[in-house]
C-alpha atoms as a PDB file:
ATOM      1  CA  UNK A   1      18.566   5.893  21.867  1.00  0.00           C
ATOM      2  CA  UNK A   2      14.930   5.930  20.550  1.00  0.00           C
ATOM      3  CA  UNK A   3      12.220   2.459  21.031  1.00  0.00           C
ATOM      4  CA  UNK A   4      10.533   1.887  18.001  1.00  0.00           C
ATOM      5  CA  UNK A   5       7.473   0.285  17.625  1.00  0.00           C
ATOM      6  CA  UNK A   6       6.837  -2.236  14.407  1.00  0.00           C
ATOM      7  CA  UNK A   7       3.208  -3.055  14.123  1.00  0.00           C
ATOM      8  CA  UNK A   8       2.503  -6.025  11.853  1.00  0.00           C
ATOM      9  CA  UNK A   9      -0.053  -8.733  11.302  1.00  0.00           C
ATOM     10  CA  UNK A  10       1.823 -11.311   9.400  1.00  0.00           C
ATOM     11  CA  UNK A  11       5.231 -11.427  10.423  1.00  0.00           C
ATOM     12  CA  UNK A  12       7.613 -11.375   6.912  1.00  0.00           C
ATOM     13  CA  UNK A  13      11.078 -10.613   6.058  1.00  0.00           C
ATOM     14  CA  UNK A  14      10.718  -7.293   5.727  1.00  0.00           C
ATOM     15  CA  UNK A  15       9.848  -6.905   9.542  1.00  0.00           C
ATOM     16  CA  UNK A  16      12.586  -8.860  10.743  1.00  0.00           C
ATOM     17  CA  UNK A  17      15.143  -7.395   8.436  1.00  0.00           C
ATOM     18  CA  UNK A  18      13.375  -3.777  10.008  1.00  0.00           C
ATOM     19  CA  UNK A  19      13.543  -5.113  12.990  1.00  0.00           C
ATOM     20  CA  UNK A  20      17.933  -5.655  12.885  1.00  0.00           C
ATOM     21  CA  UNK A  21      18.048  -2.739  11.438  1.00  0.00           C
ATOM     22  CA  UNK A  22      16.543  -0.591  14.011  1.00  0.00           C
ATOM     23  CA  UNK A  23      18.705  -2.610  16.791  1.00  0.00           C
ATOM     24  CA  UNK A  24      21.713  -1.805  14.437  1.00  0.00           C
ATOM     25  CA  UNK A  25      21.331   1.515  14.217  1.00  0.00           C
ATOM     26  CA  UNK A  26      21.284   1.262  18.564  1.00  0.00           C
ATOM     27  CA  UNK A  27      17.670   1.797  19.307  1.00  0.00           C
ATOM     28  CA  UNK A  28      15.145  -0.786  20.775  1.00  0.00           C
ATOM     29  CA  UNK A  29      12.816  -2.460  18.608  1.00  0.00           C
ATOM     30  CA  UNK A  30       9.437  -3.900  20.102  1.00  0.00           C
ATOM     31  CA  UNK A  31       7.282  -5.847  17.705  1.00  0.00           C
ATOM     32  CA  UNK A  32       3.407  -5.761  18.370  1.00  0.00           C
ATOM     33  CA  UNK A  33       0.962  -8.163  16.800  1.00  0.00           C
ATOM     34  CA  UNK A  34      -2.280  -6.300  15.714  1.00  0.00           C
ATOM     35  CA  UNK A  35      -4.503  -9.263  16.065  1.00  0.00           C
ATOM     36  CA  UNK A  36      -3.560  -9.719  19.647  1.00  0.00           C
ATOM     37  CA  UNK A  37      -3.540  -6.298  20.461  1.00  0.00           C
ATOM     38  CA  UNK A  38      -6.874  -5.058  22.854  1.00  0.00           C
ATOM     39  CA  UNK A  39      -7.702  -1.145  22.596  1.00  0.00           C
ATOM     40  CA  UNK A  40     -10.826   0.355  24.104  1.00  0.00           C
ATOM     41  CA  UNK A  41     -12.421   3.776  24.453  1.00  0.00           C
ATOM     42  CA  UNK A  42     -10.757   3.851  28.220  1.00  0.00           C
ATOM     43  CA  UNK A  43      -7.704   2.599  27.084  1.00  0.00           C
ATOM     44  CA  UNK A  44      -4.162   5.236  28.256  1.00  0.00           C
ATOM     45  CA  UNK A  45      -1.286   5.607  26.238  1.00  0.00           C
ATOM     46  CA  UNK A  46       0.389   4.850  29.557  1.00  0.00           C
ATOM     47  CA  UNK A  47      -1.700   1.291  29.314  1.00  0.00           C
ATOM     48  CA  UNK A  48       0.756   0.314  26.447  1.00  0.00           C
ATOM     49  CA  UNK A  49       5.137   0.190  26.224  1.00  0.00           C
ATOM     50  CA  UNK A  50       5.301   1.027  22.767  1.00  0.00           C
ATOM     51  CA  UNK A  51       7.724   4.031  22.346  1.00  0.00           C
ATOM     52  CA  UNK A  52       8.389   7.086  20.819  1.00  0.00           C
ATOM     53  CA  UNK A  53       7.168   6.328  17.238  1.00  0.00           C
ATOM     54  CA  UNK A  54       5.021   3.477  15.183  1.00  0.00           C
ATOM     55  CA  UNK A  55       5.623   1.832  11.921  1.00  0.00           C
ATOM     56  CA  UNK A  56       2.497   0.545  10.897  1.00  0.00           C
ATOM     57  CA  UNK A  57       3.217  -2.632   8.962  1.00  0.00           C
ATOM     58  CA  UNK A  58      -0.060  -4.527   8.547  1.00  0.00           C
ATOM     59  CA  UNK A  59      -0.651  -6.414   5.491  1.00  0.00           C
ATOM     60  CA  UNK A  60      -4.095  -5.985   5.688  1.00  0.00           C
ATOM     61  CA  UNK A  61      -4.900  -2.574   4.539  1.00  0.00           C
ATOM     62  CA  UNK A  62      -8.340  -1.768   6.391  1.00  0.00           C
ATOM     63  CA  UNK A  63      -6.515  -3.732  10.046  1.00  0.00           C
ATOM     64  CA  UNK A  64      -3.676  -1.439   9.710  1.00  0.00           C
ATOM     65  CA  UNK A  65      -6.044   1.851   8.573  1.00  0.00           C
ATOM     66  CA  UNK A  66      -8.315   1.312  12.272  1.00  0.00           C
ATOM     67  CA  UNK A  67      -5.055   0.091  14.255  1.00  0.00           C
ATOM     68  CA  UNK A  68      -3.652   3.378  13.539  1.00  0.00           C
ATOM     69  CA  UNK A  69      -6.939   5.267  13.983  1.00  0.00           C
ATOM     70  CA  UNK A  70      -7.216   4.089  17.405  1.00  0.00           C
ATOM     71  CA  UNK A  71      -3.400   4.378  18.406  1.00  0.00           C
ATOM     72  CA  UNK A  72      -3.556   8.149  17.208  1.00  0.00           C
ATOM     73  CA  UNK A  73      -6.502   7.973  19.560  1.00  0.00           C
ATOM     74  CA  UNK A  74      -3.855   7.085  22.648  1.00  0.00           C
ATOM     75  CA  UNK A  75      -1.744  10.252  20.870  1.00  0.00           C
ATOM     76  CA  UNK A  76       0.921   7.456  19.864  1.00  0.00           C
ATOM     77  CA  UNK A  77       2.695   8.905  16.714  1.00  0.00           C
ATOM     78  CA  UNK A  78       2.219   6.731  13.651  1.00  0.00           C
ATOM     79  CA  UNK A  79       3.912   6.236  10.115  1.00  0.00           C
ATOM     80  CA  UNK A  80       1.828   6.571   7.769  1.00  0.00           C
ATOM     81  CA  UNK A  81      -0.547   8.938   9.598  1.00  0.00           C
ATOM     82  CA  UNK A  82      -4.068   7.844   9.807  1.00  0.00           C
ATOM     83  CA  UNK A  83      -5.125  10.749   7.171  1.00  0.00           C
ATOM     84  CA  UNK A  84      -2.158   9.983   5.002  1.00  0.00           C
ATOM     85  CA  UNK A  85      -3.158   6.027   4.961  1.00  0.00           C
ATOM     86  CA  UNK A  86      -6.806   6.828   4.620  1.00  0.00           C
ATOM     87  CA  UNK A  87      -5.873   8.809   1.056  1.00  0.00           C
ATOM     88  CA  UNK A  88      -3.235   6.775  -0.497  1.00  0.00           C
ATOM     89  CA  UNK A  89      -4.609   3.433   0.407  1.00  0.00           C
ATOM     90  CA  UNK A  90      -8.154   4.752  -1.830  1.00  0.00           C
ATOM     91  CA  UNK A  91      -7.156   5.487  -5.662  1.00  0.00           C
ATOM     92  CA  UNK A  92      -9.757   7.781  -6.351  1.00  0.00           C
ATOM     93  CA  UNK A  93      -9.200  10.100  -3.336  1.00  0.00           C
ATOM     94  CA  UNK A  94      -5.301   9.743  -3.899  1.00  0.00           C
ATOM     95  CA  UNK A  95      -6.001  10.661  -7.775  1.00  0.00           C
ATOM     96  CA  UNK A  96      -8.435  13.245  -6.579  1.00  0.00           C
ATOM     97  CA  UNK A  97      -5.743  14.871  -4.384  1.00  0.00           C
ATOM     98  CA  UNK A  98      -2.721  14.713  -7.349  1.00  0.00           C
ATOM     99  CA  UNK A  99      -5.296  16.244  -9.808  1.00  0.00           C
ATOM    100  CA  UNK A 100      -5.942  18.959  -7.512  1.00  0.00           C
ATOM    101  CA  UNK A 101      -2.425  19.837  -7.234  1.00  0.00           C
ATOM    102  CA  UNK A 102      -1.797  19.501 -10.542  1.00  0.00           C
ATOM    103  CA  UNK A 103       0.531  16.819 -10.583  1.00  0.00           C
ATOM    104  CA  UNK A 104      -0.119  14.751 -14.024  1.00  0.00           C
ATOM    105  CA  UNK A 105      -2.073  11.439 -13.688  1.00  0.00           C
ATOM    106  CA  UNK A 106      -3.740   9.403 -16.322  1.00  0.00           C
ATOM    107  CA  UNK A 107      -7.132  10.852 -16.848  1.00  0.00           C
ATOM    108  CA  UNK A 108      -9.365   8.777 -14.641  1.00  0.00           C
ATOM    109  CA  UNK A 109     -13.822   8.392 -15.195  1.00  0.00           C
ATOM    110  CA  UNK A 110     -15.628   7.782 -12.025  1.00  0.00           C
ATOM    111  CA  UNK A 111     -19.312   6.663 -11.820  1.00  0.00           C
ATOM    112  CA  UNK A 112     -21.320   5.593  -8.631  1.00  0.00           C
ATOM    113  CA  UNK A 113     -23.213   2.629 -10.467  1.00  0.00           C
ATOM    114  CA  UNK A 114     -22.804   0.068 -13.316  1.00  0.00           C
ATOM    115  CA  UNK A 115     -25.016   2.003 -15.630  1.00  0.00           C
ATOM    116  CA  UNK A 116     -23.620   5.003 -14.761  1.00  0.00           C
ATOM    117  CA  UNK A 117     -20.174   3.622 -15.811  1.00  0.00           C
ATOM    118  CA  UNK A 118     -21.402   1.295 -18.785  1.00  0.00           C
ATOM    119  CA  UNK A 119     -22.737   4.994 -20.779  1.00  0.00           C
ATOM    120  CA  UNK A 120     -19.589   6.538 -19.478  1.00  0.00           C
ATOM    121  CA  UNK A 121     -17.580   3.336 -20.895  1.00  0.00           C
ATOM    122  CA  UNK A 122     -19.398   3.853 -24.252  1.00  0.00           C
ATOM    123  CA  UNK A 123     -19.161   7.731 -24.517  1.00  0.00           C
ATOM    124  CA  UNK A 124     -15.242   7.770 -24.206  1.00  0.00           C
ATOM    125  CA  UNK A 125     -14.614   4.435 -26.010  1.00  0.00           C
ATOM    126  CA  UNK A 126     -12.499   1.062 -25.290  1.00  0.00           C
ATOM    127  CA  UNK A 127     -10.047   0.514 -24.433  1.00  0.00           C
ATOM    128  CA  UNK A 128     -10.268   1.818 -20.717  1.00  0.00           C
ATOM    129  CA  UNK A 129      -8.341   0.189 -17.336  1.00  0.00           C
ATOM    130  CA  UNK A 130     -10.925  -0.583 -14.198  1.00  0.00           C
ATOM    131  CA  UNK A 131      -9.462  -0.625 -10.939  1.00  0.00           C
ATOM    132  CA  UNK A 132     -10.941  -1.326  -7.435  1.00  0.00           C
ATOM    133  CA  UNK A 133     -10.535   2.135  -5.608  1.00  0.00           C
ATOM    134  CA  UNK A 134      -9.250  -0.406  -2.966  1.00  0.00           C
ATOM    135  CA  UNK A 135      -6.197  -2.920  -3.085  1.00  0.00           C
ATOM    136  CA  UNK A 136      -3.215  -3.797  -4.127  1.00  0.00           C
ATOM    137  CA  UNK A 137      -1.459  -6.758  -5.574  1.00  0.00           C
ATOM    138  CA  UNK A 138      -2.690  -5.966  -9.256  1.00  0.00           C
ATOM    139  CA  UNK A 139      -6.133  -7.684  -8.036  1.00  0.00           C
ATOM    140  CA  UNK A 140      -9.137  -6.864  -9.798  1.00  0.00           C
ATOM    141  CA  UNK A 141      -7.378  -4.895 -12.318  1.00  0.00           C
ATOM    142  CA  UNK A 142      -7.969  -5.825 -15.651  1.00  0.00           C
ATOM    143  CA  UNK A 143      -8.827  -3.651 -19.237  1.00  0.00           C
ATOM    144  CA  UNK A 144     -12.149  -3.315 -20.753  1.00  0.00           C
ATOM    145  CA  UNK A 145     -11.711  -3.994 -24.431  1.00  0.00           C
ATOM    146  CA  UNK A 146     -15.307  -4.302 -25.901  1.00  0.00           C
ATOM    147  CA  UNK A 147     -18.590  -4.457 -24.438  1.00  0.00           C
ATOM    148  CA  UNK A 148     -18.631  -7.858 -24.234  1.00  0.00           C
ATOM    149  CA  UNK A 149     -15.858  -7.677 -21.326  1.00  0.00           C
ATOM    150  CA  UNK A 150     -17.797  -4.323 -19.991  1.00  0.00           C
ATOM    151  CA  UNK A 151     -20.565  -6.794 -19.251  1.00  0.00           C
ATOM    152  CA  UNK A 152     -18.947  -9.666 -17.811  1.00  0.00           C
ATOM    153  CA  UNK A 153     -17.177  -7.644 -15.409  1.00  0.00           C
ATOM    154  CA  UNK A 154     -19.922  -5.013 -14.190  1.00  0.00           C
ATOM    155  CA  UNK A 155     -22.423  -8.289 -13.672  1.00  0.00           C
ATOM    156  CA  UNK A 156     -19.939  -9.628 -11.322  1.00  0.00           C
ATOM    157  CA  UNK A 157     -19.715  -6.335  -9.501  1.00  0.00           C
ATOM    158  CA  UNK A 158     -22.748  -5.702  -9.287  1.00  0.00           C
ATOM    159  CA  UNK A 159     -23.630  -9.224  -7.374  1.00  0.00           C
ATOM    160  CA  UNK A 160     -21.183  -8.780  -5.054  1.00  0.00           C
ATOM    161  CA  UNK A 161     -21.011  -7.930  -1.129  1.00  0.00           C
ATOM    162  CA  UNK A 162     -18.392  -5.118  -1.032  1.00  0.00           C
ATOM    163  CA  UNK A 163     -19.366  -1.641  -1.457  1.00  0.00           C
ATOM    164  CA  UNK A 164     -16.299  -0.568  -3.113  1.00  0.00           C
ATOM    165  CA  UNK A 165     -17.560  -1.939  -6.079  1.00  0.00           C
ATOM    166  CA  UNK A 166     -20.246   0.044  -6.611  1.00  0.00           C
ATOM    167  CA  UNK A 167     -17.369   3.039  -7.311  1.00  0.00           C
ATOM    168  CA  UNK A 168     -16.268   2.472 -10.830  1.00  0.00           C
ATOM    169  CA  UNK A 169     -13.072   3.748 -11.061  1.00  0.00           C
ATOM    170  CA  UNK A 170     -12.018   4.149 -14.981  1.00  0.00           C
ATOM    171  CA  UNK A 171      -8.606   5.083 -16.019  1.00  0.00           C
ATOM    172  CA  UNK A 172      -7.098   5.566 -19.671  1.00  0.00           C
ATOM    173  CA  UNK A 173      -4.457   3.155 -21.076  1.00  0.00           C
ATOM    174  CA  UNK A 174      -1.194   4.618 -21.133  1.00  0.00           C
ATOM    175  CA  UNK A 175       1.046   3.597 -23.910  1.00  0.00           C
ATOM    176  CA  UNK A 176       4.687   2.579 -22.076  1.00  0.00           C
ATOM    177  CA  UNK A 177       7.050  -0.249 -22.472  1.00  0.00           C
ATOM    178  CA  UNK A 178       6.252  -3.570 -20.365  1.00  0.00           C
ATOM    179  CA  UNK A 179       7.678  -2.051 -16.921  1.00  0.00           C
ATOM    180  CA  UNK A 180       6.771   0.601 -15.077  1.00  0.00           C
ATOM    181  CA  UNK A 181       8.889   2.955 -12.584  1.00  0.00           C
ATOM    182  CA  UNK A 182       8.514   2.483  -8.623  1.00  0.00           C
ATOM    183  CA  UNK A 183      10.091   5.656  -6.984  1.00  0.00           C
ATOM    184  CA  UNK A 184      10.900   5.900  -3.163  1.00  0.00           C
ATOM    185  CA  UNK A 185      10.177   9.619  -1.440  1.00  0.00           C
ATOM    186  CA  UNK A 186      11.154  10.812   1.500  1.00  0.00           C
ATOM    187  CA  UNK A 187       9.433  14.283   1.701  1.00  0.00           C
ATOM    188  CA  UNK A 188      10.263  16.303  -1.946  1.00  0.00           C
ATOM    189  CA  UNK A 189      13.361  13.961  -2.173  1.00  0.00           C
ATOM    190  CA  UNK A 190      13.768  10.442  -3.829  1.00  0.00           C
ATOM    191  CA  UNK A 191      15.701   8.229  -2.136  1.00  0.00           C
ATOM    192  CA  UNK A 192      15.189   5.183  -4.308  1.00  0.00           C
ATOM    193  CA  UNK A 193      13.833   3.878  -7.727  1.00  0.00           C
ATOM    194  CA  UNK A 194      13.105   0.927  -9.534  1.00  0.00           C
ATOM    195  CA  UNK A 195      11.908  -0.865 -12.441  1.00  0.00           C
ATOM    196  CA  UNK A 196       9.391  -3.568 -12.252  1.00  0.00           C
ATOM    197  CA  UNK A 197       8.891  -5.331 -16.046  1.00  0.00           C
ATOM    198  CA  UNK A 198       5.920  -7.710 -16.786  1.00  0.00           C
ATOM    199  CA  UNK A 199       6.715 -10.994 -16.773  1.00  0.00           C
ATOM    200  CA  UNK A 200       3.341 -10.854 -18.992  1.00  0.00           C
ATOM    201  CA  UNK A 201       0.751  -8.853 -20.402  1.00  0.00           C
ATOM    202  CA  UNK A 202      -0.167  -5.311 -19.045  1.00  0.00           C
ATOM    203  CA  UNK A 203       0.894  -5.378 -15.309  1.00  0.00           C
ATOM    204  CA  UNK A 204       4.017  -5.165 -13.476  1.00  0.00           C
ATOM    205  CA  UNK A 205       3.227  -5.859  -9.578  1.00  0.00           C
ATOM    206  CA  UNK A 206       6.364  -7.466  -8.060  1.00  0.00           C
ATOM    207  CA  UNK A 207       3.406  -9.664  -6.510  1.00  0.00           C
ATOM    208  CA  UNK A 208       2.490 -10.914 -10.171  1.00  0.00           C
ATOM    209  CA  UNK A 209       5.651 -11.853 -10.772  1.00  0.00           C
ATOM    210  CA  UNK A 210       7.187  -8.838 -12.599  1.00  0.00           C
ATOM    211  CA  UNK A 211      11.265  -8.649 -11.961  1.00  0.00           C
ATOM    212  CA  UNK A 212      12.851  -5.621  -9.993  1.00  0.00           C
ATOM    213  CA  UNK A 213      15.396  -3.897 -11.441  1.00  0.00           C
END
């Protein structure tokens, strides 16, 4: 019998139903709270009950990214890894990384400031996808049709606090019915697949409303 350790920050379904399914399967399940949860640089992995492996379940992307850093700190193991995390949770390092092992991806334009991206924008042509290199959710994805939109959206951009927007992150529009395909790995195998169709225009985030299949 193994303990296993569910980090969250927002307690859903998903942990609970995690949660019985760990106990069914015989093991013990804690459930740590990330926002209550007090590491320091003196800080033992004897100083904390938590097991013999992690699931990091944080909704918040950049909580879950440093609540793993420092827990691989106290040599806990963690799923996702801190490096893994760290890659997949930033789209242009992920698409980086998949382009380097040539594994096909929609051809993606980066530039490092608004300018940059607006002569990039009108070398290559409309339409083009932008995407925060950070998130989830669909949020703050939206196509540039004409340079009218271009505009709009690299003024907001450029007046606001987070750095991530200063990475413009350009991808090509991929012609495809209204649904996309979700698929499930565990190491080279799938274990699971899905469809997730638009309940409406271009994107198909289960968050947005799209429908499972």
């Amino acid at each position: 019998m193994s303990k296993i350790c569910i980090v969250f920050d927002r307690l859903r379904a998903e942990e609970k139903m995690l949660q019985k399914e760990v106990s069914d399967l015989g093991h013990d399940a804690v459930m740590l709270d990330a926002k209550i949860t007090q590491i320091n640089t003196d800080s033992k992995k004897e100083d904390f009950d938590l097991g013999d492996i992690i699931l990091e379940r944080c909704v918040s992307y950049f909580r879950g990214l440093h609540f793993t850093a420092s827990l691989e700190f106290l040599e806990f193991p963690v799923l996702n890894k801190f490096q893994v995390a760290n890659i997949c949770g930033n789209k242009m390092f992920m698409t980086l990384l998949l382009k380097k092992n040539n594994i096909p991806t929609p051809k993606t334009y980066f530039s490092f400031s608004s300018e940059s991206a607006a002569e990039n924008l009108e070398k290559v042509g409309y339409p083009l996808i932008i995407k925060p290199v950070i998130g989830s959710w669909g949020r703050g994805i939206m196509p540039i049709k004409d340079k009218d939109t271009m505009e709009a959206v690299f003024e907001i951009r450029d007046i606001t606090d987070s750095p991530h927007d200063r990475i413009y992150y350009l991808q090509e529009v991929i012609k495809r019915p209204p649904r996309d395909i979700r698929v499930i790995t565990i190491g080279d195998e799938p274990i699971a697949a899905m469809y997730r169709k638009s309940s409406g225009g271009f994107k198909t985030n289960i968050a947005l409303g799209a429908d499972p299949e």
